[in-house]
N, C-alpha and C. Protein backbone atom coordinates (compact mmCIF):
# COMPACT_ATOMS: atom_id res chain seq x y z
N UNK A 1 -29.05 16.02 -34.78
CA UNK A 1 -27.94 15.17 -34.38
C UNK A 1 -27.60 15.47 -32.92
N UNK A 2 -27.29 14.82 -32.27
CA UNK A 2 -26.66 14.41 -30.55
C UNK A 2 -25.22 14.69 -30.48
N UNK A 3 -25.03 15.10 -29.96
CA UNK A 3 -23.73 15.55 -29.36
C UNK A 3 -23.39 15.66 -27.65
N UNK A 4 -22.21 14.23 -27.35
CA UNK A 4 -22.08 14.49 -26.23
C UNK A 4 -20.82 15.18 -25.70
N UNK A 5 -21.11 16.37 -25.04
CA UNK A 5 -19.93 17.34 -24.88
C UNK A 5 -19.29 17.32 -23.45
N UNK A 6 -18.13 17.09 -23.18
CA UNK A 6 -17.65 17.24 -21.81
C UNK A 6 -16.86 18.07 -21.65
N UNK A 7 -16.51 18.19 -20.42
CA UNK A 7 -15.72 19.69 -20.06
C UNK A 7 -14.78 19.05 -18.52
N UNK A 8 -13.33 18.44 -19.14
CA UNK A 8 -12.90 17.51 -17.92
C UNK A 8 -12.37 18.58 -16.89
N UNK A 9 -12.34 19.90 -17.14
CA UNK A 9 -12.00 20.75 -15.86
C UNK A 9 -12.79 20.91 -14.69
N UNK A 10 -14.18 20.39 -15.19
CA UNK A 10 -15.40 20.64 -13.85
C UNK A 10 -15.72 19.25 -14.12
N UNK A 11 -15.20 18.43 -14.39
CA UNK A 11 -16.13 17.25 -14.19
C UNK A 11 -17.48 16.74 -15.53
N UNK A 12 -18.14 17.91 -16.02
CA UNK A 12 -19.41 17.70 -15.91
C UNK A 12 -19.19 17.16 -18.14
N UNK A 13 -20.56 16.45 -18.64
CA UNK A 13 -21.10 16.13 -19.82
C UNK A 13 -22.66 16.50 -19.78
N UNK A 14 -22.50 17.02 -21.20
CA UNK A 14 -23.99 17.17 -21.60
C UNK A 14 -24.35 16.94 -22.89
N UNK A 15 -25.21 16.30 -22.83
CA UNK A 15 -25.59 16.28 -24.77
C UNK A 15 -26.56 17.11 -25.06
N UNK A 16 -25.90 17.49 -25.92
CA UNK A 16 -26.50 18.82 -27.20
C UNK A 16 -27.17 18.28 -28.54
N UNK A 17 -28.42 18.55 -28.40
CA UNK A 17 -29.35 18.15 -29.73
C UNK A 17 -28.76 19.47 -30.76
N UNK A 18 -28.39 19.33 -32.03
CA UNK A 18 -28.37 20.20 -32.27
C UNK A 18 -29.49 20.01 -34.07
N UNK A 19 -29.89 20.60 -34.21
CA UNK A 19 -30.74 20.86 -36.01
C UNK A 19 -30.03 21.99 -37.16
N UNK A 20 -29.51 22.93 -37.10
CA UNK A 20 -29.14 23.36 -37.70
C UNK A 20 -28.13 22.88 -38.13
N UNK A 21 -27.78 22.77 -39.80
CA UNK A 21 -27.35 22.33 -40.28
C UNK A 21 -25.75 22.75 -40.87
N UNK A 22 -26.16 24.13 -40.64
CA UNK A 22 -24.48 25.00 -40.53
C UNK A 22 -23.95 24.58 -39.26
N UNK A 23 -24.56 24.54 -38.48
CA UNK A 23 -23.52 24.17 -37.39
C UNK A 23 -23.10 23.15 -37.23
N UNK A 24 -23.09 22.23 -37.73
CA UNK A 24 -23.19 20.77 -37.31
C UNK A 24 -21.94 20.49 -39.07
N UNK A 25 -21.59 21.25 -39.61
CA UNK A 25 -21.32 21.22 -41.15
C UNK A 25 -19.72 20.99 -40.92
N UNK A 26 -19.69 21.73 -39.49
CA UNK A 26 -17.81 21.82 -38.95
C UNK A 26 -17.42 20.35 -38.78
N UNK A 27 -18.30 19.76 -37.85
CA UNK A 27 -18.03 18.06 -37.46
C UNK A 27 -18.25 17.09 -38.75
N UNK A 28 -18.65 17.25 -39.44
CA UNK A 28 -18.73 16.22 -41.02
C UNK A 28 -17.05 15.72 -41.56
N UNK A 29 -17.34 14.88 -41.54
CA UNK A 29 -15.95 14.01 -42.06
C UNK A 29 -14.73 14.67 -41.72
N UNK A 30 -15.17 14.47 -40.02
CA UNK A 30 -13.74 14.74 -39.32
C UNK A 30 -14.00 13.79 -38.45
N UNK A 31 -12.93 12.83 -37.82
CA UNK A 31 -12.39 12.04 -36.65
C UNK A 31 -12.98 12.74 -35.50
N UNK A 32 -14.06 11.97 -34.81
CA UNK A 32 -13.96 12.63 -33.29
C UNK A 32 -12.77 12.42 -32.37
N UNK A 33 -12.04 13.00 -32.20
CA UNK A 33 -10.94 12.72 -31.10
C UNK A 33 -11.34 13.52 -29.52
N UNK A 34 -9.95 13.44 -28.89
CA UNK A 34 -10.61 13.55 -27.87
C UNK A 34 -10.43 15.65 -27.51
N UNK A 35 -10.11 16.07 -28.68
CA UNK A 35 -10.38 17.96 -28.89
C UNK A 35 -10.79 18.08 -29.99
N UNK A 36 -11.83 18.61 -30.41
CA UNK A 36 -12.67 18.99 -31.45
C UNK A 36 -13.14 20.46 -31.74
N UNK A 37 -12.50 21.07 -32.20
CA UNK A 37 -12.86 22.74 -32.40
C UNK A 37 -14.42 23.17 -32.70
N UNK A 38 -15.36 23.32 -31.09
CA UNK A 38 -16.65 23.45 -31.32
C UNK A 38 -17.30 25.08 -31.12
N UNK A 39 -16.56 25.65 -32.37
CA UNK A 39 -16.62 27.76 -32.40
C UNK A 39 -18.12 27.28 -33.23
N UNK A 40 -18.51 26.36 -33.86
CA UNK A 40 -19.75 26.97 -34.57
C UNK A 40 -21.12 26.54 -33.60
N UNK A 41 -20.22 25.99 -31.87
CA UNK A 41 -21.94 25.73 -31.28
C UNK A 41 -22.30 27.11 -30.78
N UNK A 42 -21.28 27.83 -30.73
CA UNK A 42 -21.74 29.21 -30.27
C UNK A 42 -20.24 30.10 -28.87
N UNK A 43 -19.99 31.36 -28.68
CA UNK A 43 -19.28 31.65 -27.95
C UNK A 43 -19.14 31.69 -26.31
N UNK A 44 -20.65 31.36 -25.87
CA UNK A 44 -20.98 31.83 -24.70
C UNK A 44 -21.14 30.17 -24.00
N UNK A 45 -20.82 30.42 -22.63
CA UNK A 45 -21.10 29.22 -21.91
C UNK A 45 -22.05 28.78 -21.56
N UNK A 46 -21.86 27.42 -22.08
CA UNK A 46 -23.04 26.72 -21.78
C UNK A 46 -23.36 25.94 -20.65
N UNK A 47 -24.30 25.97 -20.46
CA UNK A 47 -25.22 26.03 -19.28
C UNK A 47 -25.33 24.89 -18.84
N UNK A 48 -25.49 23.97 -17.55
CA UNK A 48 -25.19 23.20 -16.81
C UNK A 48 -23.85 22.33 -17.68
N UNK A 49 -22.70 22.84 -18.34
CA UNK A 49 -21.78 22.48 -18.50
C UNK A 49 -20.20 23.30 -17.74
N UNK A 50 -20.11 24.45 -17.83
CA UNK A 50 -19.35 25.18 -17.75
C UNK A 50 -19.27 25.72 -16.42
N UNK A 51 -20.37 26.05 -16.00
CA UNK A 51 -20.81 26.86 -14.92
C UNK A 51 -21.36 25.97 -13.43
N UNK A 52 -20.99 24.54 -13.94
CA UNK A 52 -21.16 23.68 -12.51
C UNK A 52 -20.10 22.76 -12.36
N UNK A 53 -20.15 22.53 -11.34
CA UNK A 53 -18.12 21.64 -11.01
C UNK A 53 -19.04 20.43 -10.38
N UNK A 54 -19.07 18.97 -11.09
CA UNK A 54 -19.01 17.93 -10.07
C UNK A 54 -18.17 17.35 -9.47
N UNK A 55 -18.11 16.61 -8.17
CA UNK A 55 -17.32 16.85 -7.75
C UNK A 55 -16.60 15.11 -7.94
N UNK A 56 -15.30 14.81 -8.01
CA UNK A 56 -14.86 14.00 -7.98
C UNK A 56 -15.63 12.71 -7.73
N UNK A 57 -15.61 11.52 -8.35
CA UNK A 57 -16.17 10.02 -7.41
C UNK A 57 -15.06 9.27 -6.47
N UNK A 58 -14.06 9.58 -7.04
CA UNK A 58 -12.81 8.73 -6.46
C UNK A 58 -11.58 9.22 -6.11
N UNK A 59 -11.14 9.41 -5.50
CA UNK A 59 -10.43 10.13 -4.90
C UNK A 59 -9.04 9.26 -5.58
N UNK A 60 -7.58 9.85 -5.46
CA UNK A 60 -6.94 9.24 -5.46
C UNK A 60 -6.43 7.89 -4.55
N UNK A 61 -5.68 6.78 -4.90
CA UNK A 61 -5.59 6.02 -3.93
C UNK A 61 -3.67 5.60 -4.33
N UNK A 62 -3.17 5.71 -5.02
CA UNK A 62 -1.96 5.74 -5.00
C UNK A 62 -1.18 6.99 -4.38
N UNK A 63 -0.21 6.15 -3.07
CA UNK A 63 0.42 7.52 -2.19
C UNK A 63 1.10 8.50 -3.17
N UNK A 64 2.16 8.29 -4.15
CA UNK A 64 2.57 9.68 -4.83
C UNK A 64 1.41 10.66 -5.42
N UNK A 65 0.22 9.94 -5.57
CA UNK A 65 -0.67 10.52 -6.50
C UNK A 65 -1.59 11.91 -5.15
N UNK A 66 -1.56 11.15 -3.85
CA UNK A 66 -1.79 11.56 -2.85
C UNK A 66 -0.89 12.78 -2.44
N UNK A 67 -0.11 12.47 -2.65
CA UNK A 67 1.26 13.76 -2.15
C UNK A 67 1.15 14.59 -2.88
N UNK A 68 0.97 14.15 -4.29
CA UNK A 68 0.78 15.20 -5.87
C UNK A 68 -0.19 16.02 -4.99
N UNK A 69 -1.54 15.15 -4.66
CA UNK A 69 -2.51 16.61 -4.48
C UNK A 69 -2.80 17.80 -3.95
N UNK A 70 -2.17 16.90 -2.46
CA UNK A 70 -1.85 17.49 -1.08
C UNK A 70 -0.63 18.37 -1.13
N UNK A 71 0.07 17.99 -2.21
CA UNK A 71 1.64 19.28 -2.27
C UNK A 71 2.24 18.80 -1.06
N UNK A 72 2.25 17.06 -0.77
CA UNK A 72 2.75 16.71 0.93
C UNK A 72 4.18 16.50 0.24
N UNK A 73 5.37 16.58 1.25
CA UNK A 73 6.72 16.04 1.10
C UNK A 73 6.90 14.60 1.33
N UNK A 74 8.45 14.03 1.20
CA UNK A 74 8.28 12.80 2.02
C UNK A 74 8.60 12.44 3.43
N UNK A 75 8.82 13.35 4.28
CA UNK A 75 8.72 13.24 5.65
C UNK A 75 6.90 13.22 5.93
N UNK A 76 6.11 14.03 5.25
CA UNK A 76 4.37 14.08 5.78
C UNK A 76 3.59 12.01 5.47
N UNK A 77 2.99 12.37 6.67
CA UNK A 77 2.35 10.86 6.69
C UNK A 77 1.06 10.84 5.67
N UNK A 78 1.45 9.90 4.47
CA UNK A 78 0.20 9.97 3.58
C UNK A 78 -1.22 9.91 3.76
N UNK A 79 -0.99 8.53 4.98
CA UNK A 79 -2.57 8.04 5.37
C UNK A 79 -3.06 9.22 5.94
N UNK A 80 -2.91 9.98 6.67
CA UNK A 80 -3.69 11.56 7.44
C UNK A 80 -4.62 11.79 6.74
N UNK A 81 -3.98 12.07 4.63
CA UNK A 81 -4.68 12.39 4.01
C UNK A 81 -5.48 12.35 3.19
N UNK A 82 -5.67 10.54 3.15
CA UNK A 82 -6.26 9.92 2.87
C UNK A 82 -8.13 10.27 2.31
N UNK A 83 -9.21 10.92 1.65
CA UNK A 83 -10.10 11.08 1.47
C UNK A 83 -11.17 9.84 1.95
N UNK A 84 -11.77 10.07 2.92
CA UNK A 84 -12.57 9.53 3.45
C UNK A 84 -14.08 9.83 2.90
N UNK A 85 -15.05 8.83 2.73
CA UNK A 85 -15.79 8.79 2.48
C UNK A 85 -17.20 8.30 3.40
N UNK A 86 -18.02 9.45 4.36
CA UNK A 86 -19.05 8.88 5.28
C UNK A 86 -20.21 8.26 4.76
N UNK A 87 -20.36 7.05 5.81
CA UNK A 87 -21.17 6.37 5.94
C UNK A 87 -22.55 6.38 6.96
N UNK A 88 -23.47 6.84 6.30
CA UNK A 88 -24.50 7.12 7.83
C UNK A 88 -25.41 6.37 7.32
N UNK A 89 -26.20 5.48 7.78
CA UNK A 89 -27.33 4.72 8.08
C UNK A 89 -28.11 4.54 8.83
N UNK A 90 -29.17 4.80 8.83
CA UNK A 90 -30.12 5.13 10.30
C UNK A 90 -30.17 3.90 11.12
N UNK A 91 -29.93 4.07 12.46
CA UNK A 91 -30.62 3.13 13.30
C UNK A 91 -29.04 2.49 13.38
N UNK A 92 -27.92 2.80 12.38
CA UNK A 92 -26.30 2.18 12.83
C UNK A 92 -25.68 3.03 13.13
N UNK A 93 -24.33 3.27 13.67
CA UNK A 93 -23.57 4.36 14.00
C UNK A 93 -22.76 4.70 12.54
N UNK A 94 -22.20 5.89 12.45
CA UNK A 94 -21.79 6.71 11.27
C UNK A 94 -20.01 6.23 11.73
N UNK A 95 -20.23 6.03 10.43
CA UNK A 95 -18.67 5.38 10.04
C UNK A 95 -18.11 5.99 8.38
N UNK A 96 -17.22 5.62 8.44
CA UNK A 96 -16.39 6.68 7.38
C UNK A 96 -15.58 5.19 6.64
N UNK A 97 -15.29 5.22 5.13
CA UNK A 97 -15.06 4.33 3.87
C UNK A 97 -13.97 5.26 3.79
N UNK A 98 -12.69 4.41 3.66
CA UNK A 98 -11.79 5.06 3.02
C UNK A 98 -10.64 3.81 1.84
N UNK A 99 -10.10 4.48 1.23
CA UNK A 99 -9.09 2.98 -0.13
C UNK A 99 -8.32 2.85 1.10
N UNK A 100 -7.78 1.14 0.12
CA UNK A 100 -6.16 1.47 0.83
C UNK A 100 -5.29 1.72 -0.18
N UNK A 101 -4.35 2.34 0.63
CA UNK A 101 -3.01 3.46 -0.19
C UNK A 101 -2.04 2.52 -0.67
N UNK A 102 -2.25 2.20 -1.92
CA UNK A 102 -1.14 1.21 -2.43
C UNK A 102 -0.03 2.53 -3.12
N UNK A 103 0.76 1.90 -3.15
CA UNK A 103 2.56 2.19 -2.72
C UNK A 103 3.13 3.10 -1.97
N UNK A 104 2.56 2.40 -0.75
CA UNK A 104 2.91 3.36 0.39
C UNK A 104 4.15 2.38 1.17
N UNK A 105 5.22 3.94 0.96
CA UNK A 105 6.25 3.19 2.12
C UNK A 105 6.72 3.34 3.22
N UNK A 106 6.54 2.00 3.73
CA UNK A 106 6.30 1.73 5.31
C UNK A 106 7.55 1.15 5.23
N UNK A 107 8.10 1.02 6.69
CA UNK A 107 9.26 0.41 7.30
C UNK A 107 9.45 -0.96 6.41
N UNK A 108 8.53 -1.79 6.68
CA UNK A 108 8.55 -3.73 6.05
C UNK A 108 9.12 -2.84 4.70
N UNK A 109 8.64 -2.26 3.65
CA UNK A 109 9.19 -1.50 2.65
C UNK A 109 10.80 -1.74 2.06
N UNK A 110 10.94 -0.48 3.08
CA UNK A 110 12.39 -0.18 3.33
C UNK A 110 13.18 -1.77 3.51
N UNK A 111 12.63 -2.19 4.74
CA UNK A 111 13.58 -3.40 5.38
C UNK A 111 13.65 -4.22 3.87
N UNK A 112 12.88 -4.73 3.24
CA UNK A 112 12.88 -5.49 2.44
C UNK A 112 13.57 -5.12 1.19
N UNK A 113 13.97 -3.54 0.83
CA UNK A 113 14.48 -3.12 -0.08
C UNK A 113 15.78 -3.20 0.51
N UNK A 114 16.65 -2.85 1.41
CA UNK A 114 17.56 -3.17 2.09
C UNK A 114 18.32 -4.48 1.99
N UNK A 115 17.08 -5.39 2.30
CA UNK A 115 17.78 -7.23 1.85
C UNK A 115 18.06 -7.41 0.62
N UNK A 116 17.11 -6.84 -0.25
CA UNK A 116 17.36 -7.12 -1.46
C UNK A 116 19.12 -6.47 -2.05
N UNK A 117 19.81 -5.27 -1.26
CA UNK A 117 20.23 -4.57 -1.99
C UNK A 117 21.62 -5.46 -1.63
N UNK A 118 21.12 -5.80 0.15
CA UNK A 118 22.16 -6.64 0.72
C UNK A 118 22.71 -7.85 0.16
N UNK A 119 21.70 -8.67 -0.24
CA UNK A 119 21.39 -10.10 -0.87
C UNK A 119 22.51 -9.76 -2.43
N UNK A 120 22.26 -8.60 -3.11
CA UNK A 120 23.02 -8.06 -4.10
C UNK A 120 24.44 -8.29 -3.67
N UNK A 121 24.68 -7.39 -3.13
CA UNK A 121 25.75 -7.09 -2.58
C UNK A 121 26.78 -8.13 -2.43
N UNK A 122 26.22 -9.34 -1.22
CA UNK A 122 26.71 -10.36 -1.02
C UNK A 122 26.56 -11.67 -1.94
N UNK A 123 25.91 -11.10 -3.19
CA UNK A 123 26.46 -12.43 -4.15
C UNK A 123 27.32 -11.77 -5.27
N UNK A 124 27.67 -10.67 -5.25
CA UNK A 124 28.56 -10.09 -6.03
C UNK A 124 29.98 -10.61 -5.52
N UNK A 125 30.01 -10.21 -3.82
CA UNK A 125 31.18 -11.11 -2.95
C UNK A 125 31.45 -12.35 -3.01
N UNK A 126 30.19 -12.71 -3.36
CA UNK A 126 30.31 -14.39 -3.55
C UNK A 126 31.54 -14.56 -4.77
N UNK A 127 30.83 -14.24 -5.68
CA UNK A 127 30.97 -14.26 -6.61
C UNK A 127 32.59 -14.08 -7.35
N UNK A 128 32.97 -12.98 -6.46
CA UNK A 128 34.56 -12.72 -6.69
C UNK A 128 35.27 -13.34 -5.37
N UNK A 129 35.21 -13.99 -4.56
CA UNK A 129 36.07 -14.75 -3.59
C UNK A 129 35.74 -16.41 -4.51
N UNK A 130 34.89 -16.41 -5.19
CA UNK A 130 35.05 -17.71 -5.89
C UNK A 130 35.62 -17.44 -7.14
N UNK A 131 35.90 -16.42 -7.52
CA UNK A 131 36.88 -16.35 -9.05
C UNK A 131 38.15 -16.62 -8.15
N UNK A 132 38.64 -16.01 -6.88
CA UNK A 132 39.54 -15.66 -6.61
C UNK A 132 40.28 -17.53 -5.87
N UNK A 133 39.29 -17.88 -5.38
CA UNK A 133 39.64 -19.29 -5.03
C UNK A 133 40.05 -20.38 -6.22
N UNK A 134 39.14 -19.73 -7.19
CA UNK A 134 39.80 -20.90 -8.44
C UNK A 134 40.84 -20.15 -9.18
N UNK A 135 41.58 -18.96 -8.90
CA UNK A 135 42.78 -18.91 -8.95
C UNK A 135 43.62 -19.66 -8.75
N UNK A 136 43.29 -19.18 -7.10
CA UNK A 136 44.06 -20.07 -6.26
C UNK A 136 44.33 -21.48 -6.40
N UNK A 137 43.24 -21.53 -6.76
CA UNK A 137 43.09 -23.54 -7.18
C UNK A 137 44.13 -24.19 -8.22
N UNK A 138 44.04 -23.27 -9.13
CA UNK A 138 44.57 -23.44 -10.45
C UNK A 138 45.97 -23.20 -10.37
N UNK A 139 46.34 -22.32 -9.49
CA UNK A 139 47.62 -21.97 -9.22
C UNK A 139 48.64 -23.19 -8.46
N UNK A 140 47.65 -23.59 -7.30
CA UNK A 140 48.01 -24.97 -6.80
C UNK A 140 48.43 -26.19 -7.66
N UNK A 141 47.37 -26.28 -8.68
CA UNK A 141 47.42 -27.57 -9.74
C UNK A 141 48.60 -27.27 -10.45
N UNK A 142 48.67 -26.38 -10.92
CA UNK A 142 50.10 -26.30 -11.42
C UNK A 142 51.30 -26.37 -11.03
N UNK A 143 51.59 -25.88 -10.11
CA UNK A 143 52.70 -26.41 -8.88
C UNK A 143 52.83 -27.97 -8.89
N UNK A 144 51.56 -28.63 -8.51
CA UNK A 144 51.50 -29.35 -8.01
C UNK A 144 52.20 -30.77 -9.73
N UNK A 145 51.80 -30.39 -10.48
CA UNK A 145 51.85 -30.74 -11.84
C UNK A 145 53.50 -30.63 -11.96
N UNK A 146 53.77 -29.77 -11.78
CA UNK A 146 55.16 -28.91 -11.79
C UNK A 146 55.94 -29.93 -10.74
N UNK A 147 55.72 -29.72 -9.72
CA UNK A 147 56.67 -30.94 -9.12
C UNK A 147 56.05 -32.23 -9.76
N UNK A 148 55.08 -32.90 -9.51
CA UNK A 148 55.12 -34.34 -10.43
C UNK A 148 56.14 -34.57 -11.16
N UNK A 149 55.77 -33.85 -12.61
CA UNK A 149 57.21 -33.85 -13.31
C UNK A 149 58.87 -33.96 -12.90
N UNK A 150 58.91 -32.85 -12.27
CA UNK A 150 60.42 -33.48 -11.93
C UNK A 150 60.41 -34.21 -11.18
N UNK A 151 59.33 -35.08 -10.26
CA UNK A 151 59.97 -35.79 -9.62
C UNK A 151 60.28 -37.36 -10.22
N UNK A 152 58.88 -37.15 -11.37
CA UNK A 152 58.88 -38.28 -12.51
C UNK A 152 60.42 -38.43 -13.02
N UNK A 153 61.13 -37.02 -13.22
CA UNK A 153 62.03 -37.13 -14.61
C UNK A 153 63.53 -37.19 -13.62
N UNK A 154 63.57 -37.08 -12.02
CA UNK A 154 64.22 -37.59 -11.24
C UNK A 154 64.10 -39.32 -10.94
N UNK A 155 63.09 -39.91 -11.14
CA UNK A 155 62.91 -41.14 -10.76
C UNK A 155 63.22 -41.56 -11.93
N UNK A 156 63.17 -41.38 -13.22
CA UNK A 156 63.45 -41.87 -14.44
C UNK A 156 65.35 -41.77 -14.50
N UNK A 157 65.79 -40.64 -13.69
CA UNK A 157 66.95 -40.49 -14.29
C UNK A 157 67.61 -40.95 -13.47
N UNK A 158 67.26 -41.51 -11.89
CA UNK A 158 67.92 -42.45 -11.08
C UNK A 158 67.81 -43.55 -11.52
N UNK A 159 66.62 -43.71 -12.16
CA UNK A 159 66.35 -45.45 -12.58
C UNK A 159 67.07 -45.78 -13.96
N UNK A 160 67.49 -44.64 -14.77
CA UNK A 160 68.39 -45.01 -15.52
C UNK A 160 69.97 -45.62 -15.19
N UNK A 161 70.30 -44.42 -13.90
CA UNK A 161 71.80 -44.87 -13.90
C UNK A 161 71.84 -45.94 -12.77
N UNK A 162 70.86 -45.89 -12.57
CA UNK A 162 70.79 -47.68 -11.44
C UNK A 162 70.84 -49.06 -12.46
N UNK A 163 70.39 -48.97 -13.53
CA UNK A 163 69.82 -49.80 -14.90
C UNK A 163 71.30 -49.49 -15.26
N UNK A 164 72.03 -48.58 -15.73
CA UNK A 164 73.29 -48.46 -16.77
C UNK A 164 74.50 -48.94 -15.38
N UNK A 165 74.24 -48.70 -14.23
CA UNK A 165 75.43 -49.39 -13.35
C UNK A 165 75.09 -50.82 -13.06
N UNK A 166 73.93 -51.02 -13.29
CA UNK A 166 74.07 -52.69 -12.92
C UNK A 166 74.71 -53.21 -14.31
N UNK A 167 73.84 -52.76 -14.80
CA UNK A 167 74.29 -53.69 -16.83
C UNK A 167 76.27 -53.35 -16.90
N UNK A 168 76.73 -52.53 -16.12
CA UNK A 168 78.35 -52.02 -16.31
C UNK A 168 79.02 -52.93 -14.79
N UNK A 169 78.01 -53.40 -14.17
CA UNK A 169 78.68 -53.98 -12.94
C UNK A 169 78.57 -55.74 -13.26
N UNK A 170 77.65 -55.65 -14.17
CA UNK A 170 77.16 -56.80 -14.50
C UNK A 170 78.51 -57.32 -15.60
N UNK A 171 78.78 -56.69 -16.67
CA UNK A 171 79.94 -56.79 -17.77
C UNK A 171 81.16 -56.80 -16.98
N UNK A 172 81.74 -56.04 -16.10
CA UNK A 172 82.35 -56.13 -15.03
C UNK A 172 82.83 -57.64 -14.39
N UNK A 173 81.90 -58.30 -14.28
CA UNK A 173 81.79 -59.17 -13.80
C UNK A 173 82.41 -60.60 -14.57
N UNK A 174 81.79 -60.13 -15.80
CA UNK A 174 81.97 -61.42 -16.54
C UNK A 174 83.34 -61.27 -17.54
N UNK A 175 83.92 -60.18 -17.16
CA UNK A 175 85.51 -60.09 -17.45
C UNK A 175 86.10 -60.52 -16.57
C-alpha cells in the first residue's frame, strides 16, 4: 500500500510503499484526516522527508501577512519587503518578478476612508437638522391653525351681532 506523507514544517511529501502488514494494521478503518498517528512506520527520521526544507513557492502577498513575517510595525514601508523573484534570460537583461501587495495602505486609502467617515457624519447632521426643521414646521402649523380659529370664531361672533343688530334695528323700525 502507498502512503503519501507530508511534513508542512519543511515543506517537503513523500510516498511510502509500505508491505508489511502490521504496520499498515494502525491506518485500517480510520478517517485519513489531516494528523494521523504514524508510531508503527517506525521512530527515526525519515529520509528526504524530515531532514530537507523546500523552500517556499510563493511568498506572501497580502501586506499584514507581510508584516506578520518580517515582525515589520506600521510606521515600516511594506513594499521594501516585498519577496522578489529573479528573472535571468540569456541574451536579455536580468530583471526581478515581484506580486502586488493587496491591502496595502496608501494615502488614496486613508483619504477615502476619511470621506466615507465624513459622508457619515454629515448625513447623520442631515438627518437631525431635518427632524429638527419639521419640528419647527409643525410647530408653525399649529400656531398658524391656532390663530385661524379664532379669527374664524371672531368673524362668526361679529357676524352674529351685526345679524342680531340689524334684525333689532330692523323691529325697531317697524314699531
Amino acid at each position: 500500500m502507498k502512503l503519501n506523507v507530508s511534513f508542512p514544517a519543511t515543506g517537503c511529501q513523500k510516498l511510502i510503499e509500505v508491505d508489511d502488514e502490521r504496520k499498515l494494521r494502525t491506518f485500517y478503518e480510520k478517517r485519513m484526516a489531516t494528523e494521523v498517528a504514524a508510531d508503527a512506520l517506525g521512530e527515526k527520521d525519515m529520509p528526504g522527508l524530515t531532514d530537507t526544507t523546500m523552500p517556499r513557492r510563493l511568498e506572501p502577498k497580502r501586506a499584514s501577512r507581510i508584516c506578520k513575517l518580517f515582525n515589520l510595525s506600521k510606521e515600516d514601508d511594506v513594499r521594501q519587503y516585498v519577496v522578489t523573484k529573479p528573472l535571468n534570460k540569456e541574451g536579455k537583461k536580468p530583471r526581478t518578478k515581484a506580486p502586488k501587495i493587496q491591502r496595502l495602505v496608501t494615502p488614496r486609502v486613508l483619504q477615502h476612508k476619511r470621506r466615507r467617515i465624513a459622508l457619515k457624519k454629515q448625513h447623520t447632521k442631515n438627518k437631525e437638522e431635518a427632524a429638527e426643521y419639521a419640528k419647527l414646521l409643525a410647530k408653525r402649523m399649529e400656531a398658524k391653525e391656532k390663530r385661524q380659529k379664532q379669527t374664524a370664531k371672531r368673524r362668526r361672533l361679529s357676524s352674529l351681532r351685526a345679524s342680531t343688530s340689524k334684525s333689532e334695528s330692523s323691529q325697531n323700525e317697524m314699531f
